[in-house]
Protein backbone atom coordinates (compact mmCIF):
# COMPACT_ATOMS: atom_id res chain seq x y z
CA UNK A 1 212.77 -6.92 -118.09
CA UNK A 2 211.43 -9.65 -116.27
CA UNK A 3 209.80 -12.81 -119.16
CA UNK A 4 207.08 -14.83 -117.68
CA UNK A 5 207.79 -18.65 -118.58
CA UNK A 6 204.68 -20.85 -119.50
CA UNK A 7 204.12 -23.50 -117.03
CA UNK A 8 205.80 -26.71 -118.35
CA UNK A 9 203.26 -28.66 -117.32
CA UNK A 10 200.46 -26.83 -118.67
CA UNK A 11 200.59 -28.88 -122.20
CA UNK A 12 200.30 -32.08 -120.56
CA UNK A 13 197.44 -30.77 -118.42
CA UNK A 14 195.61 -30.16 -121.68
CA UNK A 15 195.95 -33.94 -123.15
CA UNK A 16 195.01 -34.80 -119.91
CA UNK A 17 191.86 -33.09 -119.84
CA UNK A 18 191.06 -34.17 -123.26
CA UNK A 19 191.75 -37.85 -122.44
CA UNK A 20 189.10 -37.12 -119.15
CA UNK A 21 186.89 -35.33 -121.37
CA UNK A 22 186.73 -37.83 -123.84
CA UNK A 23 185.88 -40.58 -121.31
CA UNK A 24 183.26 -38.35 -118.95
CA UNK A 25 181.19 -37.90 -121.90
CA UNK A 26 181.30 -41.83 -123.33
CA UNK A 27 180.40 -42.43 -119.90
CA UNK A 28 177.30 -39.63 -119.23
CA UNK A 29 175.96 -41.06 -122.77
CA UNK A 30 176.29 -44.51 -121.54
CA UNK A 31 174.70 -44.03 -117.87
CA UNK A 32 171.41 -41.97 -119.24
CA UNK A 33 170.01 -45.61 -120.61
CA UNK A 34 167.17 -44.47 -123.07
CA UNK A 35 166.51 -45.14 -126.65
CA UNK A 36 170.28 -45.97 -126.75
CA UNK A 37 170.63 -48.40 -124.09
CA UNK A 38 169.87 -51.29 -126.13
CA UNK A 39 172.85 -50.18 -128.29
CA UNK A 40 175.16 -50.39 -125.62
CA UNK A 41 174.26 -54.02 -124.84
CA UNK A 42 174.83 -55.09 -128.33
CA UNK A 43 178.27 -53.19 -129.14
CA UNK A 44 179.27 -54.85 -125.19
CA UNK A 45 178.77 -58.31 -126.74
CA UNK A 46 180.48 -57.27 -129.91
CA UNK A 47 183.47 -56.32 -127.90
CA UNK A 48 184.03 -59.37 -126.29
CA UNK A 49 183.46 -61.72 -129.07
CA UNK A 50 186.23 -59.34 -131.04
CA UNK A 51 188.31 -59.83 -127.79
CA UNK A 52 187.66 -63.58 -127.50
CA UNK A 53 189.75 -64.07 -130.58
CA UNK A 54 193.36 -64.03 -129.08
CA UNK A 55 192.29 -66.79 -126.34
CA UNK A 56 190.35 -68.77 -128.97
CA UNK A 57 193.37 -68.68 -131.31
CA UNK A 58 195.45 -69.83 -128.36
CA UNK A 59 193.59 -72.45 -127.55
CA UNK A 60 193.46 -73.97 -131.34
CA UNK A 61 197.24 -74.51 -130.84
CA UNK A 62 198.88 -76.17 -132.44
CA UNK A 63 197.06 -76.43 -135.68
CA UNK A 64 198.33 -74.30 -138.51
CA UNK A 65 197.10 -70.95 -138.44
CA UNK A 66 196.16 -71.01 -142.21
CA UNK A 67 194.03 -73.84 -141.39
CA UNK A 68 192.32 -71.82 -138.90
CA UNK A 69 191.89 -68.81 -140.46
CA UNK A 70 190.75 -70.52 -143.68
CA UNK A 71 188.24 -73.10 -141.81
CA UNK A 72 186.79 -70.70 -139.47
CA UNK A 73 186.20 -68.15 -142.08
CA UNK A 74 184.40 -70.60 -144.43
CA UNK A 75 181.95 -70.94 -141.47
CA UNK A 76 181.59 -67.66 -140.50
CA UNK A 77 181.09 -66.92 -143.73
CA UNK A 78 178.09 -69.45 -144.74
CA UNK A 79 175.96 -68.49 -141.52
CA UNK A 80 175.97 -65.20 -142.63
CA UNK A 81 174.32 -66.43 -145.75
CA UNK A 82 171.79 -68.14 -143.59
CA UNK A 83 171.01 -64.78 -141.58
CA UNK A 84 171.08 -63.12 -144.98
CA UNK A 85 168.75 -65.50 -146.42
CA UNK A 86 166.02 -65.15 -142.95
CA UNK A 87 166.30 -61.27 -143.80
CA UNK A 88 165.55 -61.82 -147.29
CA UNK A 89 168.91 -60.72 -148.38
CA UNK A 90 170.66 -63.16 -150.03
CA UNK A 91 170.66 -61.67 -153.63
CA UNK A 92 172.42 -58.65 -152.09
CA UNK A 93 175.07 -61.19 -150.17
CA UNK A 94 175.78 -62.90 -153.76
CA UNK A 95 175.93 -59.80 -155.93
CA UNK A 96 178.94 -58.22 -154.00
CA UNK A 97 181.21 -56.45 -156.75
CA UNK A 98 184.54 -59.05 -157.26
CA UNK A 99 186.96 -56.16 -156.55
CA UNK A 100 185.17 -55.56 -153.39
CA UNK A 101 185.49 -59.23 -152.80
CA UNK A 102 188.99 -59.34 -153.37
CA UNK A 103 190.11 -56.40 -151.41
CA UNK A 104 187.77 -57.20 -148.18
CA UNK A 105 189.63 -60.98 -148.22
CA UNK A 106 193.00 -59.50 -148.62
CA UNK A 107 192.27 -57.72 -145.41
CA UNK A 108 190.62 -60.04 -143.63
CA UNK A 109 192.86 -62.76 -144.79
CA UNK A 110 195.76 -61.02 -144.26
CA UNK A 111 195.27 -59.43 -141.14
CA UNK A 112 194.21 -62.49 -139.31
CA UNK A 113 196.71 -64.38 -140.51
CA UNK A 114 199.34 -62.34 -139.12
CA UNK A 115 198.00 -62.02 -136.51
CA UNK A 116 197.52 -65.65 -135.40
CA UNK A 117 201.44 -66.05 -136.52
CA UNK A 118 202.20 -63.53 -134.12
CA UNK A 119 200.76 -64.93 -131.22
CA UNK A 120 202.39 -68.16 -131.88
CA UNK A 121 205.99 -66.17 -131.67
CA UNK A 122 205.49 -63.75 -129.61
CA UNK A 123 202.59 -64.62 -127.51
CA UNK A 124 199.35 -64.12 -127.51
CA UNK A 125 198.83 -60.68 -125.25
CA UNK A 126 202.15 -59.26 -126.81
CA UNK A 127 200.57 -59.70 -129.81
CA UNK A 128 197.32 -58.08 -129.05
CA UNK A 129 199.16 -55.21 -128.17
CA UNK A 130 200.99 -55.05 -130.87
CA UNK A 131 197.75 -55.82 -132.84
CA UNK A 132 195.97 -52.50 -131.72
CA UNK A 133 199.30 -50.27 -133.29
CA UNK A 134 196.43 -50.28 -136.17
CA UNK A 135 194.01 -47.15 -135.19
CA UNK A 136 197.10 -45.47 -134.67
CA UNK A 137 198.57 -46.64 -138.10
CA UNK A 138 194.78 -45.80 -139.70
CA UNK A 139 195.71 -41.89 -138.89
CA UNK A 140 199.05 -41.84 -139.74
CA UNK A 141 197.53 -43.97 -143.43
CA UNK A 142 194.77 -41.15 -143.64
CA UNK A 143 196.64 -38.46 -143.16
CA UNK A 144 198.95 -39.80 -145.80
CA UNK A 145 196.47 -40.14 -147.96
CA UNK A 146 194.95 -37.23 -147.69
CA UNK A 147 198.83 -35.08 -148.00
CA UNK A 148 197.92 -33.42 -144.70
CA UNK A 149 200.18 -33.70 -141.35
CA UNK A 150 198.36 -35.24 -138.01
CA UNK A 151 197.17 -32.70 -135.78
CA UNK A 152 199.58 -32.11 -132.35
CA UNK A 153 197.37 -34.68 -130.30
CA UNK A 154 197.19 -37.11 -133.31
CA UNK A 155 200.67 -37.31 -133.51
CA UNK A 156 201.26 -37.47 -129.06
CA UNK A 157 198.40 -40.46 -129.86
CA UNK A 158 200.74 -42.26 -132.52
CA UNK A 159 203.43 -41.91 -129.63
CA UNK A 160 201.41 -43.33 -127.40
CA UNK A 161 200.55 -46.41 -129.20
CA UNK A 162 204.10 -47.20 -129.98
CA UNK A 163 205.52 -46.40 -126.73
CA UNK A 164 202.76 -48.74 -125.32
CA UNK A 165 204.08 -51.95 -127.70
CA UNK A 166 207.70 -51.05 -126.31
CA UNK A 167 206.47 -51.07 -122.81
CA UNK A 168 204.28 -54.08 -123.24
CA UNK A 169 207.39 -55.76 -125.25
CA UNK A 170 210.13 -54.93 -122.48
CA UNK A 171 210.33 -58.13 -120.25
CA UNK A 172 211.54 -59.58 -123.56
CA UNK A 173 213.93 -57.08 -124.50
CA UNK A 174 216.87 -58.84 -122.24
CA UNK A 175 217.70 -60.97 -125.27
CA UNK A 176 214.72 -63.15 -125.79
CA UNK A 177 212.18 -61.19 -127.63
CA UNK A 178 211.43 -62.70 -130.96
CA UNK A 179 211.85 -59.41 -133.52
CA UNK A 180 210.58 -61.83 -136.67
CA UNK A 181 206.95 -62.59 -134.98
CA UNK A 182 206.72 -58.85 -133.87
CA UNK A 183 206.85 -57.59 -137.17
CA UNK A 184 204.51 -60.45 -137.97
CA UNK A 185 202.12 -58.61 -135.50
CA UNK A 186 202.97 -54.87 -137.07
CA UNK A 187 201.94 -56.50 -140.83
CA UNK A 188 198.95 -57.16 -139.33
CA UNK A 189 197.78 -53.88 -137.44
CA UNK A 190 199.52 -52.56 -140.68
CA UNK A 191 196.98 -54.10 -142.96
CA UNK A 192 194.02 -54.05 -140.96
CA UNK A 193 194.70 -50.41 -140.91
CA UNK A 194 194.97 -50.48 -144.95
CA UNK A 195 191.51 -52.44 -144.78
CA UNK A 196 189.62 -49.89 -142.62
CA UNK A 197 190.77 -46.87 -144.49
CA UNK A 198 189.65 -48.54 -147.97
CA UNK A 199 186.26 -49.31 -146.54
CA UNK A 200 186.30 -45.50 -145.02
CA UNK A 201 186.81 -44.59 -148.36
CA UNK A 202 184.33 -47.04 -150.07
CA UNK A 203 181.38 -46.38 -147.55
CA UNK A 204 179.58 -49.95 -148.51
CA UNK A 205 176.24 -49.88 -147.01
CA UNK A 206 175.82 -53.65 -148.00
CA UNK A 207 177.35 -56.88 -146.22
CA UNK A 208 180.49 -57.32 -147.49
CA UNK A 209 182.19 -59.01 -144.77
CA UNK A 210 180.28 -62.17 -145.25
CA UNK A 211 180.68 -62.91 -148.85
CA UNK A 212 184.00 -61.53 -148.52
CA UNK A 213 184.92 -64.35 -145.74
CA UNK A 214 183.91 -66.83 -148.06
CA UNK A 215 186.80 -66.35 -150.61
CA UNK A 216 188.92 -65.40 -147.66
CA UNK A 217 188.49 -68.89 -146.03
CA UNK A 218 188.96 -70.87 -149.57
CA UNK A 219 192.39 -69.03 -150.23
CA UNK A 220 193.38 -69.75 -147.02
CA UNK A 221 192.89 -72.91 -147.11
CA UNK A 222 194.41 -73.57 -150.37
CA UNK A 223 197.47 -71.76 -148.67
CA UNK A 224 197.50 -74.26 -146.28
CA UNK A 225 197.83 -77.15 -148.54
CA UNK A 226 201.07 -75.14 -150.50
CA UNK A 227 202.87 -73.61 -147.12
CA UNK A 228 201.93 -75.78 -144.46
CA UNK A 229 201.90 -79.65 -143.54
CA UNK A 230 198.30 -81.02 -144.02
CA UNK A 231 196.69 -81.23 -140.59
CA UNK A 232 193.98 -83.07 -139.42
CA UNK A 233 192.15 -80.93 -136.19
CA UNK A 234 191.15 -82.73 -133.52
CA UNK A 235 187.70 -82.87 -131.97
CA UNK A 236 188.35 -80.28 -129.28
CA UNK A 237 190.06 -77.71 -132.07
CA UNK A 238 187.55 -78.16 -134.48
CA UNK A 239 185.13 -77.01 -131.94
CA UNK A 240 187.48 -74.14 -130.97
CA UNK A 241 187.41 -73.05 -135.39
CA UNK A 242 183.28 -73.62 -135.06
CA UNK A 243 183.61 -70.69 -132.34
CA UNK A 244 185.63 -68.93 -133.83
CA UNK A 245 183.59 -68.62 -136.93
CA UNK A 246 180.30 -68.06 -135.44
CA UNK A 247 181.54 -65.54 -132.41
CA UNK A 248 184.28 -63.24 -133.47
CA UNK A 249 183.51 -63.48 -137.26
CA UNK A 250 179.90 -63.70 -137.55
CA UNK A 251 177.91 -62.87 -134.28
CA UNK A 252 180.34 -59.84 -133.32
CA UNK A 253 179.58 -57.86 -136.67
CA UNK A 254 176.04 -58.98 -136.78
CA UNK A 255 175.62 -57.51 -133.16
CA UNK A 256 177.95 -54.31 -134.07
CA UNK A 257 175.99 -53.47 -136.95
CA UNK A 258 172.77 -53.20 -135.04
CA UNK A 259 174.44 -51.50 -132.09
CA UNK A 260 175.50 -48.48 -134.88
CA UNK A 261 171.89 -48.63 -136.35
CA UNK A 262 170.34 -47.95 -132.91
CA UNK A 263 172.98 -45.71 -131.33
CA UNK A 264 175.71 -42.87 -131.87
CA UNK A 265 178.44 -44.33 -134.18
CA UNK A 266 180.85 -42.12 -133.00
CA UNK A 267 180.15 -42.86 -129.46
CA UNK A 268 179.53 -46.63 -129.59
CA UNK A 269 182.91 -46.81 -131.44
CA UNK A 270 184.99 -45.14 -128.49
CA UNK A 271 183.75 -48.54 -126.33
CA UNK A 272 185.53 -50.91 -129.05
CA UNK A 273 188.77 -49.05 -127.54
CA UNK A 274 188.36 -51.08 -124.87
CA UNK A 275 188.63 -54.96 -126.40
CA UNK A 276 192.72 -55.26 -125.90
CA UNK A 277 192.13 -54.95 -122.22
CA UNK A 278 189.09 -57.41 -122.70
CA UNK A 279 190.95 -59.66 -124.31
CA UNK A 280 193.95 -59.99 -121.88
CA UNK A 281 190.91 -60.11 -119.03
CA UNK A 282 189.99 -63.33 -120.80
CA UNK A 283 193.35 -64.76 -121.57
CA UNK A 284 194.31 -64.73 -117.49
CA UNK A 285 190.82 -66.17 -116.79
CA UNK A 286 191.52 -69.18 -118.93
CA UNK A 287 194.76 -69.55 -118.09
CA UNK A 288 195.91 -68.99 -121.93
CA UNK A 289 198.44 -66.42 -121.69
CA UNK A 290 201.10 -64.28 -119.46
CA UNK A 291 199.54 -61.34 -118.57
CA UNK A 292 201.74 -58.89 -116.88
CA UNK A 293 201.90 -55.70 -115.50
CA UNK A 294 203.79 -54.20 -118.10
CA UNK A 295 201.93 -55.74 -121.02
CA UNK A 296 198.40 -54.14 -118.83
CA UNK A 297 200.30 -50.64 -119.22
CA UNK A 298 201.28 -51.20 -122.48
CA UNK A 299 197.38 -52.02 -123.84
CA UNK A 300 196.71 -48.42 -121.67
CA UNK A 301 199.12 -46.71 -123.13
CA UNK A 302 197.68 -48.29 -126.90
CA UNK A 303 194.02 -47.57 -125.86
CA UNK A 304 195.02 -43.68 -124.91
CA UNK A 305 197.11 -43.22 -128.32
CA UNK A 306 193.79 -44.60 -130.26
CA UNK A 307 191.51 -42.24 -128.32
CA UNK A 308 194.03 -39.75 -128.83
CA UNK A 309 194.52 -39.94 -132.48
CA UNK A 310 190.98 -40.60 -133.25
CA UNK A 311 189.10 -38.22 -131.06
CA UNK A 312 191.16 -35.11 -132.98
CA UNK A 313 190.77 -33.02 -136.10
């Protein structure tokens, strides 16, 4: 009796269609312009104010990154009171539930501050690899929370993500990679994945990120003055903090939430896959970080395991 084996490759061939499939249609959706071109113009400048943060972090150095965090989020937070105000909002901005508060700050708070720890040990594209572990760790968080197991290509997308930090990590794996600041960079992906699944869950149609970057910024700071030396910035890095307040903080979501009014959600969301290699784009333009080959496969290998995991049932 003669068996038949199944080609070997023939799995493989299937994530690899679904990867092109995936892409083909972002990219038809994108290329037909009409009502939803003007979506795709705002969610662009979203994505590279989000991805602007790792070379605007690098460039504050070396002020303390609770300083930052806590001063840029301050002003991030009151100009979204003044947009709230022009929109005749503001009663809404004030009235945000405190437990909603809280839990939005923790997030932000926590995930940013990791995060700009990280890139201080580790380096700031290392880090934004590392950083995007979190739509990977949002399925593998859902799933947990929901007591089901992640589909077959959900899981091969966790792989990938991880796979894609170890690649991106490997130059450093002779002896000088600094294991302290990269679990400093899994806390945050790990808490920023914590974050989006609570507001999944929540489904806040109200600004919360504003109000919520205003207690964010004053805990922050008041960590500074317990954990860290008292710091005076300097003209150039408190111009660097004013950006980073009013671009990655404030602008980004402002322009984000009008790109998911006017367009797809679903679709518009598969372009913010493509910020880590945005970001590194901008770190070797301004000369602000080491970007390799390995840590450009790596971020491929992160943005495949997030289309992965999140394009599957």
């Amino acid at each position: 009796m003669t068996m038949i084996l199944a080609n070997p490759a023939q799995p493989f061939r299937h994530i690899l269609c679904h990867l092109l499939k995936r892409l083909r249609a972002r990219w038809s959706t994108i290329n037909s312009g009409g009502p939803n071109a003007k979506s795709y113009v705002l969610v662009a400048g979203a994505v590279v104010l989000w991805a602007s943060w790792p070379a605007l972090a690098t460039a504050v150095s070396p002020a303390p990154p609770l300083l930052v965090l806590g001063a840029s989020a301050l002003i991030g937070s009151v100009l979204s009171y003044l947009l709230a105000v022009q929109q005749g909002r503001s009663q809404a901005f004030v009235s945000v539930p405190l437990k909603t508060l809280v839990f939005v700050a923790i997030g932000l708070m926590g995930n940013n501050a990791f995060y700009l720890a990280a890139i201080a040990r580790i380096g700031p594209a290392e880090a934004n690899v590392v950083h995007y572990l979190w739509p990977v760790l949002f399925v593998l968080l859902a799933s947990l929370l929901h007591r089901r197991l992640p589909s077959l290509l959900q899981m091969l997308g966790i792989a990938c993500g991880f796979f894609g930090v170890a690649i991106a990590l490997s130059p450093k794996m002779t002896g000088n990679l600094d294991v302290f600041g990269v679990l400093l960079g899994v806390c945050g992906a790990l808490t920023f994945a914590a974050y989006s699944v609570g507001r999944s869950l929540a489904k806040v149609e109200t600004d919360v990120v504003g109000p919520s970057l205003g207690l964010a910024g004053v805990c922050a700071l008041g960590a500074h003055v317990l954990l860290e030396p008292i710091y005076w910035p300097s003209a150039k890095e408190l111009f660097v903090i004013a950006l980073m307040g009013i671009g990655p903080f404030t602008v980004a979501n402002v322009l984000w939430d009008r790109a998911t009014r006017a367009g797809s959600t679903a679709t518009i969301s598969s372009l913010a896959f493509l910020t880590p290699l945005v970001a590194m784009g901008l770190l070797a333009v301004f000369g602000l970080g080491q970007v390799g080959i390995a840590v450009v496969v790596g971020a491929l290998f992160a943005i495949a395991g997030a289309l992965l995991s999140s394009g599957s049932k």
